[in-house]
C-alpha atoms as a PDB file:
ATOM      1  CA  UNK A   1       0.221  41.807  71.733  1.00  0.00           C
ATOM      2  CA  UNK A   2      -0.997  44.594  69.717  1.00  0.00           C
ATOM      3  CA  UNK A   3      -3.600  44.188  67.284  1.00  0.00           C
ATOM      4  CA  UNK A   4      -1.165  43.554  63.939  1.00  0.00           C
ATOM      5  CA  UNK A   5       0.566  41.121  65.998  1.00  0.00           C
ATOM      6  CA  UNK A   6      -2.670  38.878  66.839  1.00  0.00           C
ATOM      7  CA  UNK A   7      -3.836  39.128  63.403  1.00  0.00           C
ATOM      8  CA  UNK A   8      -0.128  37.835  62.111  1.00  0.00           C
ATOM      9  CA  UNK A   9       0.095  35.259  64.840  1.00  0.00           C
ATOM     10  CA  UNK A  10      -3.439  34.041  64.152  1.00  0.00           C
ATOM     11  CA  UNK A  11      -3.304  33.654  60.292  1.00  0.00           C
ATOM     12  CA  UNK A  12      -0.006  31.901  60.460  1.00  0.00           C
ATOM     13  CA  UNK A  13      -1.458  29.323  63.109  1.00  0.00           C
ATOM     14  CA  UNK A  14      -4.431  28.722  61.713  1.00  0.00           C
ATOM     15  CA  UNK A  15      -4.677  29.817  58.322  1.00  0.00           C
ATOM     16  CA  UNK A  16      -4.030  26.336  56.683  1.00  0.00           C
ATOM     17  CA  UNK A  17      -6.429  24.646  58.922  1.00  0.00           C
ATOM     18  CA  UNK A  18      -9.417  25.610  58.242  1.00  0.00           C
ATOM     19  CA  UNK A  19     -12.100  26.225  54.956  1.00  0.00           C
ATOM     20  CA  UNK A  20     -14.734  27.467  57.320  1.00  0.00           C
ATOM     21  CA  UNK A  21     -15.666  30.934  58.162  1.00  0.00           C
ATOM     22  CA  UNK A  22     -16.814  30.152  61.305  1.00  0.00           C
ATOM     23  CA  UNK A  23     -14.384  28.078  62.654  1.00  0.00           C
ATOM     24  CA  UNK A  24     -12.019  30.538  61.037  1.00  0.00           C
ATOM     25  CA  UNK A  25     -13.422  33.253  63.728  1.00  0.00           C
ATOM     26  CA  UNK A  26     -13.269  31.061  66.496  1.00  0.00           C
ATOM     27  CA  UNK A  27      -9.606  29.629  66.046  1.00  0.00           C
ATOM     28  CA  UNK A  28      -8.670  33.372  65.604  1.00  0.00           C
ATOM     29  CA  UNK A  29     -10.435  33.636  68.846  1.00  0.00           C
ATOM     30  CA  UNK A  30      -8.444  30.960  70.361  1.00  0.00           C
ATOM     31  CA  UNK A  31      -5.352  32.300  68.863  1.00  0.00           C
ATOM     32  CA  UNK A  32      -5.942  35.532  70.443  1.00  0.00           C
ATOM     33  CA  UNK A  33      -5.891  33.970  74.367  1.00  0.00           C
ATOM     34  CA  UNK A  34      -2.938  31.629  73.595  1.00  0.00           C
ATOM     35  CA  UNK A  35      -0.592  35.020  72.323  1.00  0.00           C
ATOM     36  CA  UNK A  36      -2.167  37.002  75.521  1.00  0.00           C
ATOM     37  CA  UNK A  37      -1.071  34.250  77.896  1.00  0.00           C
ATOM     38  CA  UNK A  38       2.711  34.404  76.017  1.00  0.00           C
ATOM     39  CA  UNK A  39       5.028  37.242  77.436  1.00  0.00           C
ATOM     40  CA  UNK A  40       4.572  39.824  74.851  1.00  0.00           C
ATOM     41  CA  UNK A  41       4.389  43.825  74.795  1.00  0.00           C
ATOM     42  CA  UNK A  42       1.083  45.749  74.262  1.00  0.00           C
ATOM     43  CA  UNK A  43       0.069  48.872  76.153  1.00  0.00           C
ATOM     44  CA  UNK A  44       2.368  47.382  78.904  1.00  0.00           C
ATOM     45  CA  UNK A  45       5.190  48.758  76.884  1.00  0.00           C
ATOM     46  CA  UNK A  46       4.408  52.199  78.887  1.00  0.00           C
ATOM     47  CA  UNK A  47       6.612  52.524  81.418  1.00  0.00           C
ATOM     48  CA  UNK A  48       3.894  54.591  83.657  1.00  0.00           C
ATOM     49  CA  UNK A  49       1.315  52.162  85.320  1.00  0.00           C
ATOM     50  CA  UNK A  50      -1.142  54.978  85.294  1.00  0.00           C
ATOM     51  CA  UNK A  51      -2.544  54.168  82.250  1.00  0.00           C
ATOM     52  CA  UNK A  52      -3.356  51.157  83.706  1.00  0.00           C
ATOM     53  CA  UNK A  53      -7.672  50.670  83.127  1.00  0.00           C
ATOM     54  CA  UNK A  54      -7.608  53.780  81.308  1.00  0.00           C
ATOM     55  CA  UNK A  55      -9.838  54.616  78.163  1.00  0.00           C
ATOM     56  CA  UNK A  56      -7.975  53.797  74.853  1.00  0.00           C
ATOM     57  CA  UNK A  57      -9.276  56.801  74.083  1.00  0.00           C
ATOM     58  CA  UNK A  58      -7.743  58.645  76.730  1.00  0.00           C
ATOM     59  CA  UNK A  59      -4.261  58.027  76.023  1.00  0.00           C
ATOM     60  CA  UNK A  60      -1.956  59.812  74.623  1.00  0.00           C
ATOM     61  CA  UNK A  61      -2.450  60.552  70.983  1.00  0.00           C
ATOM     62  CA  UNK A  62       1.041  59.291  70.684  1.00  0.00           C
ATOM     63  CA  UNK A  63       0.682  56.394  72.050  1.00  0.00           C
ATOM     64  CA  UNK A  64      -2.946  55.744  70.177  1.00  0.00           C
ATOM     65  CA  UNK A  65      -1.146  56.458  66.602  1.00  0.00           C
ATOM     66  CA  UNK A  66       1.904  53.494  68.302  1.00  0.00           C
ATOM     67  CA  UNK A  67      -1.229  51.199  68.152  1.00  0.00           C
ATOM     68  CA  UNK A  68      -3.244  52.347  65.106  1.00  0.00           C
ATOM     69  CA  UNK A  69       0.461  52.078  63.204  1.00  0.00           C
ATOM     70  CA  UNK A  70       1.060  48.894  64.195  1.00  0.00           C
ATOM     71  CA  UNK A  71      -2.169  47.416  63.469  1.00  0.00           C
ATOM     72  CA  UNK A  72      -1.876  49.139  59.764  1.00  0.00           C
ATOM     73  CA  UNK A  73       1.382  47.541  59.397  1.00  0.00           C
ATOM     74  CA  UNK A  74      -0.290  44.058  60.738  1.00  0.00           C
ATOM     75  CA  UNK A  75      -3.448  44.142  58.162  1.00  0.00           C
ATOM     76  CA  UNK A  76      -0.252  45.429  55.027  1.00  0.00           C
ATOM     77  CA  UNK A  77       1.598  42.186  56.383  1.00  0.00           C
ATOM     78  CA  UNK A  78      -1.234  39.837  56.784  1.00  0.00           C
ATOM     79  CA  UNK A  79      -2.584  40.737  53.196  1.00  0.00           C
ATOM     80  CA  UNK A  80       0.853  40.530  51.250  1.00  0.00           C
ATOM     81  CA  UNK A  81       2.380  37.604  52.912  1.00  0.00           C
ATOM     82  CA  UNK A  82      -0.743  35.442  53.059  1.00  0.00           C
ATOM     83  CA  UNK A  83      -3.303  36.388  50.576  1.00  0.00           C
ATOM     84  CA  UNK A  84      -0.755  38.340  47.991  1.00  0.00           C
ATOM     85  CA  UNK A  85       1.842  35.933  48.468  1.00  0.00           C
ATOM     86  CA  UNK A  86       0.577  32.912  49.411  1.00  0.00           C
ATOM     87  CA  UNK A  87      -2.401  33.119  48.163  1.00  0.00           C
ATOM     88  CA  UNK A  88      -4.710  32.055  50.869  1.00  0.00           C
ATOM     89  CA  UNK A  89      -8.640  32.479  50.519  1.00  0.00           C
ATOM     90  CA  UNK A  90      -9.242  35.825  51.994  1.00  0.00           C
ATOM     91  CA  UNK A  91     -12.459  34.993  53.595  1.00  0.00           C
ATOM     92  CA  UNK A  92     -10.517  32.572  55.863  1.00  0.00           C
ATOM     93  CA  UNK A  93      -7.894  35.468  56.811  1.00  0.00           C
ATOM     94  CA  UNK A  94     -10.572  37.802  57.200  1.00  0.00           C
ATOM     95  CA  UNK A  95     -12.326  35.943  59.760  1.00  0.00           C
ATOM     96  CA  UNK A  96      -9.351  34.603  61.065  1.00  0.00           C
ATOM     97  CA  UNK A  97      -7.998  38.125  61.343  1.00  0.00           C
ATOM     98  CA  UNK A  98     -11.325  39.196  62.768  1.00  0.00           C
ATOM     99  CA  UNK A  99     -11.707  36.583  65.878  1.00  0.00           C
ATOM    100  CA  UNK A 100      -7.680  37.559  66.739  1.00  0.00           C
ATOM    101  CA  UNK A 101      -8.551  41.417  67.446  1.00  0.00           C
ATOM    102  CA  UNK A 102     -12.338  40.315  68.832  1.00  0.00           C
ATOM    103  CA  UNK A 103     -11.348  40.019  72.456  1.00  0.00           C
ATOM    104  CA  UNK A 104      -9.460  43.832  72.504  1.00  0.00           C
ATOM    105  CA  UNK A 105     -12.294  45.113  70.037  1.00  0.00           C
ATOM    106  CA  UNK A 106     -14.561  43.936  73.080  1.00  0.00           C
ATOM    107  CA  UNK A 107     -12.421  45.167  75.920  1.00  0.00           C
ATOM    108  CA  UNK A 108     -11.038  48.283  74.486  1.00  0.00           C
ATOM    109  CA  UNK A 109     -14.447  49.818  72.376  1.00  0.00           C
ATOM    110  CA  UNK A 110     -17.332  48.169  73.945  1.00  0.00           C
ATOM    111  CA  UNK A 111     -16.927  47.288  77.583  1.00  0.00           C
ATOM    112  CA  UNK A 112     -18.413  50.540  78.539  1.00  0.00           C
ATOM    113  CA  UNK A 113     -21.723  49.299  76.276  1.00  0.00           C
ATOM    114  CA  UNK A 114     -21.953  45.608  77.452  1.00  0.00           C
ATOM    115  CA  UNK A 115     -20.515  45.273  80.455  1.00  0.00           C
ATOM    116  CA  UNK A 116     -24.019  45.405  82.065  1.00  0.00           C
ATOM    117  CA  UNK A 117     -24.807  41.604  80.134  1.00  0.00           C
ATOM    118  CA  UNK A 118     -23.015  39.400  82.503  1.00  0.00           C
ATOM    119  CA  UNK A 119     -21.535  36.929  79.712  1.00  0.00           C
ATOM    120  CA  UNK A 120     -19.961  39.594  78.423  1.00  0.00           C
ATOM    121  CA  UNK A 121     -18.793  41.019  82.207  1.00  0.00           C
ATOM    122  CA  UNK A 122     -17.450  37.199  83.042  1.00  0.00           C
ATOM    123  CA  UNK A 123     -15.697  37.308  79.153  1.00  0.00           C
ATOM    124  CA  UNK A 124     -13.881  40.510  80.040  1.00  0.00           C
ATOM    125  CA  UNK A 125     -12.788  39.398  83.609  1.00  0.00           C
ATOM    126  CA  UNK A 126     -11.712  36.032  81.753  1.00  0.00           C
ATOM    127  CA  UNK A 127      -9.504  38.292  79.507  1.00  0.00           C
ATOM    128  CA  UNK A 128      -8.353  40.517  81.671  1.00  0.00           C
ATOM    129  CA  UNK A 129      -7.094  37.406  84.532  1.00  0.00           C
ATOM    130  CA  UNK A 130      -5.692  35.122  81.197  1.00  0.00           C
ATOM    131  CA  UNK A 131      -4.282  37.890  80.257  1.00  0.00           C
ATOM    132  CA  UNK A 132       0.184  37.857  80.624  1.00  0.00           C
ATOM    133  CA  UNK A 133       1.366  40.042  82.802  1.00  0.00           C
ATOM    134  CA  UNK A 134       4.621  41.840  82.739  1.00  0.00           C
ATOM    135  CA  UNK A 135       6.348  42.989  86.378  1.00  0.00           C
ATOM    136  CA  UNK A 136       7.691  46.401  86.318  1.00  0.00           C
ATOM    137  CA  UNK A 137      11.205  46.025  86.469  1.00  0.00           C
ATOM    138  CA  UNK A 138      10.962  43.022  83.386  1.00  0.00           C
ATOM    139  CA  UNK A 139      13.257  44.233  80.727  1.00  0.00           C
ATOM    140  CA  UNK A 140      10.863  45.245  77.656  1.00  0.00           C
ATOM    141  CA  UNK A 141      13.614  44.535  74.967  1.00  0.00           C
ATOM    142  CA  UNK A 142      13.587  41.152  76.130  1.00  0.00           C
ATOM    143  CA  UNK A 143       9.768  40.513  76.065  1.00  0.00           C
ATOM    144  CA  UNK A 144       9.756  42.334  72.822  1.00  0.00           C
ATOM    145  CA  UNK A 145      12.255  39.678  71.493  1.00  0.00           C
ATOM    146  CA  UNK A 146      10.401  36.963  72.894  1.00  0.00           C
ATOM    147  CA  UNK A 147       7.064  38.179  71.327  1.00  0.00           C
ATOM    148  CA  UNK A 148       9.179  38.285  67.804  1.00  0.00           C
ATOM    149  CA  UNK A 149      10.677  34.891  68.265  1.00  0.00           C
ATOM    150  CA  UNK A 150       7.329  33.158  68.706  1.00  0.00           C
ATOM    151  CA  UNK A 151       5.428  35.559  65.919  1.00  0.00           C
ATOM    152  CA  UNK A 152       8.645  34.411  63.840  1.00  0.00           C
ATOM    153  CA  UNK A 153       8.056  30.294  64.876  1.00  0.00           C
ATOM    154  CA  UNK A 154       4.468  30.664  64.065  1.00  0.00           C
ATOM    155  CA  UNK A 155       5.045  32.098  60.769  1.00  0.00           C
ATOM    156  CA  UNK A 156       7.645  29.254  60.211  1.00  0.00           C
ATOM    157  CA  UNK A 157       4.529  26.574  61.232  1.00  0.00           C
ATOM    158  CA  UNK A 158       2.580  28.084  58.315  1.00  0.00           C
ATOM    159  CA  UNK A 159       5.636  27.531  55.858  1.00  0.00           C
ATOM    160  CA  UNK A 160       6.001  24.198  57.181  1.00  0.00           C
ATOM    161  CA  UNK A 161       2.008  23.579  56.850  1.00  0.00           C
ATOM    162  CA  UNK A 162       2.404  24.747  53.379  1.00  0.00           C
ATOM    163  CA  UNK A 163       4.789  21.916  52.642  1.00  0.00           C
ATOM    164  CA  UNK A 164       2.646  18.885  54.202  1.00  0.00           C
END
């Protein structure tokens, strides 16, 4: 999933179960590797494997501004719907939100810088092997609808923890 994705998937899991900043972080952690081992669409949405490994930074601008507009749209979502709306303590979303982009803030901006400290190294290769993985000829409308379908049960979860 893209970043907006984890961070809507994340709050609607987890938001109502915790008052604790730290344990916020961590179950946004958490929530992070259970939507990365779910078929979903992130950078494998390229039809091109040879971006595979490749520097964020080195992609196409086009397909950098796919990423930084989704994310936007993910932090406008994740504010209205759960602090605007629902009025949920914004630490706890914050450092919800925070733990669900961790692992790509790690992989994607500072592998480079700590991939020489090993518990970082053996994190990354953790991600990385966790990590779902789509075949080439998968149909991405179908993993795309998949992805939707379990943002959309999460976000139903939330309602329903709203209720209890």
């Amino acid at each position: 999933m893209l970043a907006g994705s984890h961070l809507i998937f994340a709050n609607a899991l987890f938001s109502n179960l915790t008052h604790h900043s730290l344990s916020a972080f961590i179950l946004g952690i958490i929530s992070h590797h259970l939507a990365d081992r779910i078929p979903h669409l992130d950078l494998n949405f390229i039809k091109s494997t040879k971006y595979n490994d490749i520097s964020f930074f080195k992609l196409p601008i086009r397909i950098q501004l796919i990423v930084y507009f989704e994310f936007l749209l993910g932090i406008i979502f994740t504010y209205y719907y759960f602090i605007y709306f629902h009025k949920m303590n914004e630490i706890i979303i914050f450092c919800l939100s925070l733990g669900a982009i961790m692992p790509d803030i790690i992989n994607i901006f500072l592998k480079e810088k700590l991939n020489k400290i090993s518990l970082i190294k053996n994190y990354i290769y953790f991600h990385k092997k966790f990590h779902f993985r789509m075949k080439e000829n998968e149909s991405r409308a179908k993993i795309f609808l998949y992805q939707v379908i379990i943002i959309l049960f999460a976000l139903i979860f939330f309602r329903l923890t709203l209720i209890a």
